[in-house]
C-alpha atoms as a PDB file:
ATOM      1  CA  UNK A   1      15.407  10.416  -8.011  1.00  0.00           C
ATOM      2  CA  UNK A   2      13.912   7.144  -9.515  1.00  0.00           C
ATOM      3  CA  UNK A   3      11.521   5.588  -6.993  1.00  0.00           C
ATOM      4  CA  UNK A   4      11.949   1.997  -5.841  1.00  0.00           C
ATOM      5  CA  UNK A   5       8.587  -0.094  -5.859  1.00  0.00           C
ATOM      6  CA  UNK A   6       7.839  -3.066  -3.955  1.00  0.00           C
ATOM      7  CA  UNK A   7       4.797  -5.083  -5.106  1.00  0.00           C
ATOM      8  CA  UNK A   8       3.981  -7.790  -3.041  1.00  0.00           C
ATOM      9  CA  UNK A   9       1.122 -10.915  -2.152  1.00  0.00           C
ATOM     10  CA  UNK A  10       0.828 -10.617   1.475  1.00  0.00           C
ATOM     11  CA  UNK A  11      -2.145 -13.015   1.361  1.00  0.00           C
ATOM     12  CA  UNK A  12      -3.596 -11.146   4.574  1.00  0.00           C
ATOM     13  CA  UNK A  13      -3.048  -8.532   7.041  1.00  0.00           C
ATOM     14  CA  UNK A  14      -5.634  -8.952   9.494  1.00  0.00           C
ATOM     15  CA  UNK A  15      -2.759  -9.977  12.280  1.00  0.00           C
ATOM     16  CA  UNK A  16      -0.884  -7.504  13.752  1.00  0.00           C
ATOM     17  CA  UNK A  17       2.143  -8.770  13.919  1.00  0.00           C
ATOM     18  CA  UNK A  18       2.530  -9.875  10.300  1.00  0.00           C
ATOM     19  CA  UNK A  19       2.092  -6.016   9.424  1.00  0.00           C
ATOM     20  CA  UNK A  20       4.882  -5.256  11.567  1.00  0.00           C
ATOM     21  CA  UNK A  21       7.014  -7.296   9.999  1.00  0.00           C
ATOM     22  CA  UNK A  22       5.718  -6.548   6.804  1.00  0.00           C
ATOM     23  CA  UNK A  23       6.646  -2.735   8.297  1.00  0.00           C
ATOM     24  CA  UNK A  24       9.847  -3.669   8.909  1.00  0.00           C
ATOM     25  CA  UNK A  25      10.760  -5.408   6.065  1.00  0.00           C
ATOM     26  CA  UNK A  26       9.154  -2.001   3.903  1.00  0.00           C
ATOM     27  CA  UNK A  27      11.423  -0.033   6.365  1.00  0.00           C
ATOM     28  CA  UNK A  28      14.203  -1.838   5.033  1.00  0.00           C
ATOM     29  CA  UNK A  29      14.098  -1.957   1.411  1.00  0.00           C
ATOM     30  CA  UNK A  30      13.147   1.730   1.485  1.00  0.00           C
ATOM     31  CA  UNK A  31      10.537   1.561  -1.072  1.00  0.00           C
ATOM     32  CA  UNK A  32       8.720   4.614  -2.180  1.00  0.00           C
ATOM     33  CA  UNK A  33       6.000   2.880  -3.675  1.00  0.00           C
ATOM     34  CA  UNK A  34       4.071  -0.156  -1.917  1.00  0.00           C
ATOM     35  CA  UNK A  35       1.220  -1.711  -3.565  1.00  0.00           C
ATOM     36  CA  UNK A  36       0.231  -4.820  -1.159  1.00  0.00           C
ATOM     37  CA  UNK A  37      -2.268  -7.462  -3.230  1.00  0.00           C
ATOM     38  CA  UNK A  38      -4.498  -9.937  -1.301  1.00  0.00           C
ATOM     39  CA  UNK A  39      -5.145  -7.993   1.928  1.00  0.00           C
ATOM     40  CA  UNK A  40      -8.218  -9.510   2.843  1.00  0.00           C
ATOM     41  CA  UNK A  41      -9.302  -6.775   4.397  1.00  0.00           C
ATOM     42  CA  UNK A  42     -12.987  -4.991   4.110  1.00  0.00           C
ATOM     43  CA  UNK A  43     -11.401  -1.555   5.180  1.00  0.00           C
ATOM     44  CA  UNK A  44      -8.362  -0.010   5.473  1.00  0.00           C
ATOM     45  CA  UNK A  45      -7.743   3.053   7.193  1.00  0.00           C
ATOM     46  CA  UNK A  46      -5.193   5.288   8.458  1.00  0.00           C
ATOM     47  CA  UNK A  47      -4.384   3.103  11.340  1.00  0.00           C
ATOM     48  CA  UNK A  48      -3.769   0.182   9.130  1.00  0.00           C
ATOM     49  CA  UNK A  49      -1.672   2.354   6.943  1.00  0.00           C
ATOM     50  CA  UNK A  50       0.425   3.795   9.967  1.00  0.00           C
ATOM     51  CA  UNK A  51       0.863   0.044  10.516  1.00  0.00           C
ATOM     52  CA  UNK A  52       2.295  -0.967   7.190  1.00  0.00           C
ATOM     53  CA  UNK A  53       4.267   2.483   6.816  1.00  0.00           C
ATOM     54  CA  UNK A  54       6.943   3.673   9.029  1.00  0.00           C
ATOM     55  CA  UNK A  55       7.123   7.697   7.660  1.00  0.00           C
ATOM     56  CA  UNK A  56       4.153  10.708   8.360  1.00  0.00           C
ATOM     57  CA  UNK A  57       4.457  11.328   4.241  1.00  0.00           C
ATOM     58  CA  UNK A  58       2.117   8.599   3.406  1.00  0.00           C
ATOM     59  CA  UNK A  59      -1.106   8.499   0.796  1.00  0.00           C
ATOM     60  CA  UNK A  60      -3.026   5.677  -0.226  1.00  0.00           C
ATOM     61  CA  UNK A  61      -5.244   4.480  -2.551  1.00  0.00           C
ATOM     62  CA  UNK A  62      -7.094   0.855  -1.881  1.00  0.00           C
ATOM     63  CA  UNK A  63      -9.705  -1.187  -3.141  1.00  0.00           C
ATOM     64  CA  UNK A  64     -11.360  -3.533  -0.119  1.00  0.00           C
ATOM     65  CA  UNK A  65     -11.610  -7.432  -0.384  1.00  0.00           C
ATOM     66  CA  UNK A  66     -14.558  -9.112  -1.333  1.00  0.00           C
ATOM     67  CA  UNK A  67     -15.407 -11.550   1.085  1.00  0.00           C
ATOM     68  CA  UNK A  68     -12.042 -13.100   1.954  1.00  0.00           C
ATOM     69  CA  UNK A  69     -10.833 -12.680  -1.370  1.00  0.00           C
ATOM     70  CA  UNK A  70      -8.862  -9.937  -2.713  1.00  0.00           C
ATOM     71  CA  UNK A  71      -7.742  -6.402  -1.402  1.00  0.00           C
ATOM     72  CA  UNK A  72      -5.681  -4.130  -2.549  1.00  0.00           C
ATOM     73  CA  UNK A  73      -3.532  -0.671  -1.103  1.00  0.00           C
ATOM     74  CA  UNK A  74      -1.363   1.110  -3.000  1.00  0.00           C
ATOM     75  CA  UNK A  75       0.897   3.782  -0.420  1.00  0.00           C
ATOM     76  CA  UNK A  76       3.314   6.268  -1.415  1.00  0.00           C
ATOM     77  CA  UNK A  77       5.715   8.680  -0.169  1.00  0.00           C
ATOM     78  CA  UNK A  78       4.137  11.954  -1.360  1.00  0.00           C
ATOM     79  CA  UNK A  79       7.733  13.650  -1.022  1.00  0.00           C
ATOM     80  CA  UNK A  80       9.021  11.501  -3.636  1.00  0.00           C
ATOM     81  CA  UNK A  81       6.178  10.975  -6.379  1.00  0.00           C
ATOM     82  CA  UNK A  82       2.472  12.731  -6.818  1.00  0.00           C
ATOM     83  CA  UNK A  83      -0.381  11.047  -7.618  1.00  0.00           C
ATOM     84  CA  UNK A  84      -1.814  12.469 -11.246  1.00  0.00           C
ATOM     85  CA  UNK A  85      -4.497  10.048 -11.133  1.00  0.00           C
ATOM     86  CA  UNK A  86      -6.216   6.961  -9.615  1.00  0.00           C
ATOM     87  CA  UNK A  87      -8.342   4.386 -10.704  1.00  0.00           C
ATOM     88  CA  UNK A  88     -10.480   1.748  -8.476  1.00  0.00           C
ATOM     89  CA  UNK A  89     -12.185  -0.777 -10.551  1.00  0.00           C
ATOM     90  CA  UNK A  90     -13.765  -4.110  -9.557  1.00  0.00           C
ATOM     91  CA  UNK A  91     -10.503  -6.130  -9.530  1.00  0.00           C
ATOM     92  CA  UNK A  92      -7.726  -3.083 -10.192  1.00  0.00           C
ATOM     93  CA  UNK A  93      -6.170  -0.382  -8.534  1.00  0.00           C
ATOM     94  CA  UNK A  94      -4.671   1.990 -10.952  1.00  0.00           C
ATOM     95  CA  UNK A  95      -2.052   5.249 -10.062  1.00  0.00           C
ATOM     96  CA  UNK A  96      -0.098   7.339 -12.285  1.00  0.00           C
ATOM     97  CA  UNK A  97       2.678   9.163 -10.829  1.00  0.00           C
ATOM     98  CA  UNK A  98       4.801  12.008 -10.950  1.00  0.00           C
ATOM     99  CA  UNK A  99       8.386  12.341  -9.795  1.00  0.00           C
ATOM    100  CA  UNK A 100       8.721  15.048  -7.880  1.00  0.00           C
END
C-alpha cells in the first residue's frame, strides 16, 4: 500500500473549530501522512493531535513555533508506515518512513 500525504499551510490552529474542519477535511482525503506547516502553536500535545486526527493509530513528531511564527507536526498512521528516523532542527522537521 502506497501512503497518501497531505502537506498543508494551515497558518494557525489555535481555534478550535478550524481544527475540526481541518479534521474533517483529513478524514476525508484519507491521508496517511499529515505534516501541517505554520501552526503557531508553542506546544502540541496529544489533545491537539486527537483534534487534528480522527483514528487511535496516531504518532507525531513536531517542532513548536517561535513566537507567532512557524510550527510544525508531522502525524502518521503507525499501521500504515514506521517511523525509521526523525529529525527536529531549528526550521525543519525531518521523518523517514517505512511501509509497513
Amino acid at each position: 500500500m502506497k501512503p497518501k500525504i497531505v502537506s498543508w499551510n494551515v497558518c494557525g490552529l489555535n481555534e478550535i473549530n478550524k481544527r475540526l474542519r481541518i479534521r474533517n477535511l483529513l478524514r476525508e482525503w484519507k491521508a496517511n501522512i499529515v505534516c501541517l506547516q505554520e501552526t503557531k502553536l508553542k506546544m502540541i500535545n496529544m489533545k491537539i493531535v486527537k483534534s487534528l486526527w480522527s483514528g487511535i493509530h496516531v504518532d507525531w513528531v513536531c517542532l513548536a513555533s517561535n513566537g507567532v511564527l512557524g510550527g510544525i507536526v508531522v502525524m502518521w498512521d503507525w499501521r500504515v508506515v514506521e517511523k525509521v528516523e526523525d529529525f527536529v532542527g531549528q526550521y525543519t522537521v525531518a521523518c523517514l518512513f517505512k511501509c509497513r
